[in-house]
Protein backbone atom coordinates (compact mmCIF):
# COMPACT_ATOMS: atom_id res chain seq x y z
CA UNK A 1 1.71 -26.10 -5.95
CA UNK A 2 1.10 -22.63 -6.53
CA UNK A 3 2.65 -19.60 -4.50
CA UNK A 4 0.45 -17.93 -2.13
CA UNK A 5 0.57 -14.55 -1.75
CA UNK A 6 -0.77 -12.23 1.01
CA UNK A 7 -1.92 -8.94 1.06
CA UNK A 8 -3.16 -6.73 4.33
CA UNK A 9 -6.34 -6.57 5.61
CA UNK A 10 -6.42 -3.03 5.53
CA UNK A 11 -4.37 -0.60 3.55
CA UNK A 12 -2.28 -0.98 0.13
CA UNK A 13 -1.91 -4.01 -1.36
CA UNK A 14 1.14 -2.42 -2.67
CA UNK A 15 3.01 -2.30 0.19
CA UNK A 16 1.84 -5.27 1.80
CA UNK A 17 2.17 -8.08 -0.45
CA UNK A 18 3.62 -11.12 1.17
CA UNK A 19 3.85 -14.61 0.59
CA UNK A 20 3.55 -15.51 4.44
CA UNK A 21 0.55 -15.63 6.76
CA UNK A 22 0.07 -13.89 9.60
CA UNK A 23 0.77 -10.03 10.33
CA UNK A 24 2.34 -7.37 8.09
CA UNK A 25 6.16 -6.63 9.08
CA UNK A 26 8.13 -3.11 8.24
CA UNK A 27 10.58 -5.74 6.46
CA UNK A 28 7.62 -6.99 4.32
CA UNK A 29 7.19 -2.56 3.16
CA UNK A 30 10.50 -2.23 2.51
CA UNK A 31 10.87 -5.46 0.24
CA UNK A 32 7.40 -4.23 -1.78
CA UNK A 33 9.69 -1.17 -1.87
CA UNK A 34 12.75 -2.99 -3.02
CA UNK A 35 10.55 -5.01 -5.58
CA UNK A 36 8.95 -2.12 -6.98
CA UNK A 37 12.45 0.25 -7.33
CA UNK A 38 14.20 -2.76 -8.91
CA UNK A 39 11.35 -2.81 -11.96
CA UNK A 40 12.51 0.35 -12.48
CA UNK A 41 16.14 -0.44 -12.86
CA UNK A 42 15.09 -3.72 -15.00
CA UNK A 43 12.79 -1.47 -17.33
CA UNK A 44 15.45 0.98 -17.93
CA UNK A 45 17.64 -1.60 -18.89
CA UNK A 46 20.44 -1.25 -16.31
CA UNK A 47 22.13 -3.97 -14.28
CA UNK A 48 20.53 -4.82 -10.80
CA UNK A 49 22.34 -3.69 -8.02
CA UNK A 50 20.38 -5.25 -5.26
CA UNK A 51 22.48 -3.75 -2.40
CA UNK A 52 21.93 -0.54 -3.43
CA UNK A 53 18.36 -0.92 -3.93
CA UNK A 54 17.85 -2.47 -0.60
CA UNK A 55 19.63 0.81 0.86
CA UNK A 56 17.53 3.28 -1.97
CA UNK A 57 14.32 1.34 -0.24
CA UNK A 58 15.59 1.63 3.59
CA UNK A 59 16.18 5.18 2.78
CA UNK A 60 12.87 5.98 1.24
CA UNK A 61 11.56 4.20 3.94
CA UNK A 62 12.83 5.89 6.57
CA UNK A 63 12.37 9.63 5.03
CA UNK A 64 8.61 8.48 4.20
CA UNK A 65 7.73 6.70 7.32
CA UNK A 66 5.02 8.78 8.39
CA UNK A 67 3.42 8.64 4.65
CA UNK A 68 3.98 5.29 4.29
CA UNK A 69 2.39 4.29 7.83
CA UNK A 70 -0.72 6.21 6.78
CA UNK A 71 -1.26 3.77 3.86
CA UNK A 72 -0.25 0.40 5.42
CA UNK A 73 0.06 -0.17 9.17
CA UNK A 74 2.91 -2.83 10.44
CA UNK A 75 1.07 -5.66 12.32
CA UNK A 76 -2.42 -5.41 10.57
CA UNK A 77 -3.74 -8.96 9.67
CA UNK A 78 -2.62 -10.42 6.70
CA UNK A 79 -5.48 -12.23 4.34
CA UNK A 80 -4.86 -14.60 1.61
CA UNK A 81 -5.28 -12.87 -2.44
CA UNK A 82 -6.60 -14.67 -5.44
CA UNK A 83 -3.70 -15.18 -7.70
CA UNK A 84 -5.31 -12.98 -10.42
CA UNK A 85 -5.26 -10.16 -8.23
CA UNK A 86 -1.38 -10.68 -7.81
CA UNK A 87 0.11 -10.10 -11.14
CA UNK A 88 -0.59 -6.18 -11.38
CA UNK A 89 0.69 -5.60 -8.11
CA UNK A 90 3.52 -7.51 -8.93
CA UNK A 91 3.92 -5.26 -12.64
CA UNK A 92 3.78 -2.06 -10.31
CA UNK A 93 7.49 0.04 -10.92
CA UNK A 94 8.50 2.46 -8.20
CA UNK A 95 7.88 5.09 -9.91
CA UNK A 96 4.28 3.90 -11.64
CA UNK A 97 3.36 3.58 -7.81
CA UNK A 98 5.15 7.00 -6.80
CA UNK A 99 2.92 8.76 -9.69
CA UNK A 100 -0.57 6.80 -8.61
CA UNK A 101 -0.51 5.77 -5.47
CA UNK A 102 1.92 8.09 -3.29
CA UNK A 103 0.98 11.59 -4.29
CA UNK A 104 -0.38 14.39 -1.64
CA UNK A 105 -2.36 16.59 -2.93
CA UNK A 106 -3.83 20.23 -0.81
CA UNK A 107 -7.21 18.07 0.43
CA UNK A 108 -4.93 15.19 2.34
């Protein structure tokens, strides 16, 4: 049987992909975090630390929160996500994400 992933209702997909139903958790933002950071240790060929990834994500987290909680809200509805739809947000490194999706510019 096939993983099913989640995604939430509203806001990045980025942040909130999941493989449980339900609502969106901070926990589920910090592991899209964690996911996305340790591509970017993987693709630069280094060894995968995953402590200090999970603290790089809690930290980013934390200094971010207000950013972060205008893209993805903790507790919005989750809805099921064809498995196509998965792989690229899967692919997505830190800082691929960081340069597309997380940017301020003057007009926000």
């Amino acid at each position: 049987m096939a993983q099913k992933y989640y995604v939430a209702s509203k806001g990045s997909w980025y942040l909130s992909l999941t493989t449980h139903p339900g609502n969106l958790s901070e926990e589920d933002i910090v592991s899209n975090l964690e996911r996305m950071m340790t591509l970017d240790v993987q693709n630069q060929g280094d060894e995968v630390n995953k402590s200090n990834i999970r603290k790089a994500a809690m930290w980013f987290y934390q200094e971010e929160i207000e950013r972060l909680l205008e893209m993805v809200k903790p507790q919005t509805p989750l809805q099921e996500v064809e498995p196509g739809a998965v792989e690229e947000i899967l692919n997505l490194s830190f800082s691929e994400w960081e340069l597309w999706e997380f940017p301020r510019t003057e007009w926000d």
